[in-house]
C-alpha atoms as a PDB file:
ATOM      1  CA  UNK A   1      72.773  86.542  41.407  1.00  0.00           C
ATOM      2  CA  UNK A   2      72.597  86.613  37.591  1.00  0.00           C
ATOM      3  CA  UNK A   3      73.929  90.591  37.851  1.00  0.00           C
ATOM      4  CA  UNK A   4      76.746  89.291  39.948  1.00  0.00           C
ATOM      5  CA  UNK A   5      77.628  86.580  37.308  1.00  0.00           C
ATOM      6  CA  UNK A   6      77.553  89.108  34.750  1.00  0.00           C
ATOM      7  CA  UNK A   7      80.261  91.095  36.419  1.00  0.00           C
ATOM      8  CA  UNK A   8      82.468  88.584  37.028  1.00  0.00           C
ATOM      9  CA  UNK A   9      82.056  87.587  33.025  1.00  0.00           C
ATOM     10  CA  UNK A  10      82.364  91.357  31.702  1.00  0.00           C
ATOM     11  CA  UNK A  11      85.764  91.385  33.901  1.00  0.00           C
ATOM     12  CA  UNK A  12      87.294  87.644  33.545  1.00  0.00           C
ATOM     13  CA  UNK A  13      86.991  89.030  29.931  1.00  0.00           C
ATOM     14  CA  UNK A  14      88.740  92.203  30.445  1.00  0.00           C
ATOM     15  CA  UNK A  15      91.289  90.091  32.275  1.00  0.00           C
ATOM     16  CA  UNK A  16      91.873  87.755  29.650  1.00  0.00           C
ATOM     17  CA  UNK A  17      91.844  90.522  26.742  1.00  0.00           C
ATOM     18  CA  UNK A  18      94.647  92.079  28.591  1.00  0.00           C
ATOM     19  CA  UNK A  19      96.913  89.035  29.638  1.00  0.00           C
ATOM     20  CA  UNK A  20      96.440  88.174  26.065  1.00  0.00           C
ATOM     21  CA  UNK A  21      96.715  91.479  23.898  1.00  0.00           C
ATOM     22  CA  UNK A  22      97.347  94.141  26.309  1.00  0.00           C
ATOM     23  CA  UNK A  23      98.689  96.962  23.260  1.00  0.00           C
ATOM     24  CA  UNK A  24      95.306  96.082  21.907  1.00  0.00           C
ATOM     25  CA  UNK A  25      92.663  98.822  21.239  1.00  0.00           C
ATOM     26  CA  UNK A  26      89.683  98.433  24.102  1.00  0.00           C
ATOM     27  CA  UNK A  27      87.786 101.955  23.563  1.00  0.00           C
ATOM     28  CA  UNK A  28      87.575 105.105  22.388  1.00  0.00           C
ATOM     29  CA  UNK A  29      85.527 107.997  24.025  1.00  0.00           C
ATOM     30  CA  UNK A  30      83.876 110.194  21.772  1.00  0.00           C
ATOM     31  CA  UNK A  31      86.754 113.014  22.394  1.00  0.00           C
ATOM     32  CA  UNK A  32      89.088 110.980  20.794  1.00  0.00           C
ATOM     33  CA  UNK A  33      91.084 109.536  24.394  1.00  0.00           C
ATOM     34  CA  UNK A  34      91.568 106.038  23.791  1.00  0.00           C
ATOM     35  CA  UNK A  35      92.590 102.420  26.341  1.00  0.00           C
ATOM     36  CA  UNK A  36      94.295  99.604  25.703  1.00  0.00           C
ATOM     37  CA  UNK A  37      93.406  96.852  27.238  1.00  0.00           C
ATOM     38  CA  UNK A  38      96.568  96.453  29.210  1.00  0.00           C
ATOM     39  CA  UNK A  39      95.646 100.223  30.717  1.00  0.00           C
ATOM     40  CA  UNK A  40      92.276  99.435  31.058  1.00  0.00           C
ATOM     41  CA  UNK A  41      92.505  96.620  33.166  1.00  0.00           C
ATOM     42  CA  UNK A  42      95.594  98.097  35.522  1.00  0.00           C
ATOM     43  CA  UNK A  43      93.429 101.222  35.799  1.00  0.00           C
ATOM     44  CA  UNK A  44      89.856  98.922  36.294  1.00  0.00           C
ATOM     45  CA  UNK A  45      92.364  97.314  39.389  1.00  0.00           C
ATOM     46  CA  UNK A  46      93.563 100.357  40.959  1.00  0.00           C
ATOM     47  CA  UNK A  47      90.017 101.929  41.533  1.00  0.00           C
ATOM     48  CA  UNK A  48      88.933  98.149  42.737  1.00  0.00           C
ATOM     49  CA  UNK A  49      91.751  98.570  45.376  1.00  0.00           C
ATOM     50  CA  UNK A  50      91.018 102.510  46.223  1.00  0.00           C
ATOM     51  CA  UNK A  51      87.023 101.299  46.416  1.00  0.00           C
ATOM     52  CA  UNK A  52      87.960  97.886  48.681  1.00  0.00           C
ATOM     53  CA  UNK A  53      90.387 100.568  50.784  1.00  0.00           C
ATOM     54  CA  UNK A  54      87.182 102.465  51.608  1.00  0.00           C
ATOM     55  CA  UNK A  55      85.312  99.005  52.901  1.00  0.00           C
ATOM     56  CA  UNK A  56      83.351  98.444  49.411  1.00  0.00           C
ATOM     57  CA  UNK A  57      82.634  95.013  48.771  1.00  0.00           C
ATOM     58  CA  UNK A  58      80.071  92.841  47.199  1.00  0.00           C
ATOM     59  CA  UNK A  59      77.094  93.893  47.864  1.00  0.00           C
ATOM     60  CA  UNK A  60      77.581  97.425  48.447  1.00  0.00           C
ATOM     61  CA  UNK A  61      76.543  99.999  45.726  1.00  0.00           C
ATOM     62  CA  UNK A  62      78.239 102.823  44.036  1.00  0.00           C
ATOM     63  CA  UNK A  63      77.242 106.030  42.127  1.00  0.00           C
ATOM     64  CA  UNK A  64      79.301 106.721  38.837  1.00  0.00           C
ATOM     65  CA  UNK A  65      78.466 110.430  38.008  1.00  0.00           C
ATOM     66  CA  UNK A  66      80.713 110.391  35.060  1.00  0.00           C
ATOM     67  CA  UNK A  67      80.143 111.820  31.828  1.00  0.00           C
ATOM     68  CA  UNK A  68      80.567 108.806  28.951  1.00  0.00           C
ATOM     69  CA  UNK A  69      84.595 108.690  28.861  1.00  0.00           C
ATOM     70  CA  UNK A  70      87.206 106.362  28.993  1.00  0.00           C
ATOM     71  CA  UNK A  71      87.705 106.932  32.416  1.00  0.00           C
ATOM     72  CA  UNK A  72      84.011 106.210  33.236  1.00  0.00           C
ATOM     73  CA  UNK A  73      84.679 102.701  31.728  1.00  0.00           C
ATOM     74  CA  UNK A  74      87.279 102.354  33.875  1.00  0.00           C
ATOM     75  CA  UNK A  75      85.427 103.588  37.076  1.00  0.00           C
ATOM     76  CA  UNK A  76      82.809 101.126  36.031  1.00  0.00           C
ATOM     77  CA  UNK A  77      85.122  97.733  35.375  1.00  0.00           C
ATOM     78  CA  UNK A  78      86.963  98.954  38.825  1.00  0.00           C
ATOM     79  CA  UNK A  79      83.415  98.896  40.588  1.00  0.00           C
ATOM     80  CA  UNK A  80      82.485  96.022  39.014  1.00  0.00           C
ATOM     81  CA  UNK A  81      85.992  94.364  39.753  1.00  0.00           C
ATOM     82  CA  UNK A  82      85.743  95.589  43.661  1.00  0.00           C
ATOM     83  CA  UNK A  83      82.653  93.004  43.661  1.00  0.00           C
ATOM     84  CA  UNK A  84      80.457  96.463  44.153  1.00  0.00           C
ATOM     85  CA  UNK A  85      76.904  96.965  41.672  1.00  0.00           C
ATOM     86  CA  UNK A  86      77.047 100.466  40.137  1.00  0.00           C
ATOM     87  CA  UNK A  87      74.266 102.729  39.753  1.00  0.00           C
ATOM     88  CA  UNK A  88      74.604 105.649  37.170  1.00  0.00           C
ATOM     89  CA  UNK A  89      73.359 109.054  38.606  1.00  0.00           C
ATOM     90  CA  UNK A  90      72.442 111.652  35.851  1.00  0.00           C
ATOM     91  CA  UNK A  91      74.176 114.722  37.046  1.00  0.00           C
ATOM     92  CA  UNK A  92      71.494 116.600  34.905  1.00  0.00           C
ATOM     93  CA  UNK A  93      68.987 115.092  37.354  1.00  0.00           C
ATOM     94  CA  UNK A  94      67.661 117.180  40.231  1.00  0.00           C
ATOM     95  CA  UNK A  95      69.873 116.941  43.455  1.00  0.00           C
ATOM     96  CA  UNK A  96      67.655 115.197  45.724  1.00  0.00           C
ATOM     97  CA  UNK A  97      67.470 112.616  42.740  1.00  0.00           C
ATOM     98  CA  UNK A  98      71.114 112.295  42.464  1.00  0.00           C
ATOM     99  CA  UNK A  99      71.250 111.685  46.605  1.00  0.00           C
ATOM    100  CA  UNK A 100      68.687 109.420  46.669  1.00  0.00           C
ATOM    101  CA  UNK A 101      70.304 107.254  44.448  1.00  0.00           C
END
């Protein structure tokens, strides 16, 4: 319950920072590709809808095998957003690892 409440804070927050400043600067990756908030949150929404289009709900879990980019942040707030829990899987890790999880 508390990780659920969490994700509904981290994206009523990305929600309002958007409908509020959405030119605003929300991250750069360490290449140099950069979000605004505005992008962020449209992007966060349209991998919610692709993810609810597949049946994944609250509840369900999803792996983000993504290495740390802008559009990993945006996987994650869509997974988040699409009432889903991510789990991170290490694509260094050893297969059966990676499947497991």
């Amino acid at each position: 319950k508390a990780n659920s409440m969490t994700a509904h804070f981290l994206t009523d927050d990305l929600e309002r920072s958007a409908a509020a400043a959405p030119e605003s600067l929300a991250i750069v990756d360490s290449g140099g590709a950069s979000l605004t908030y505005g992008a962020l949150d449209r992007g966060a929404s349209a991998v919610a809808a692709a993810l609810r289009d597949c049946g994944i709900g609250r509840g369900d879990r999803v792996g983000l095998a993504a290495p740390k980019t802008t559009r990993a942040v945006m996987a994650l707030f869509g997974i988040l957003k699409a009432g889903a829990a991510y789990a991170p899987v290490d694509s260094a890790a050893p297969v059966e690892r990676a499947r497991r999880i």
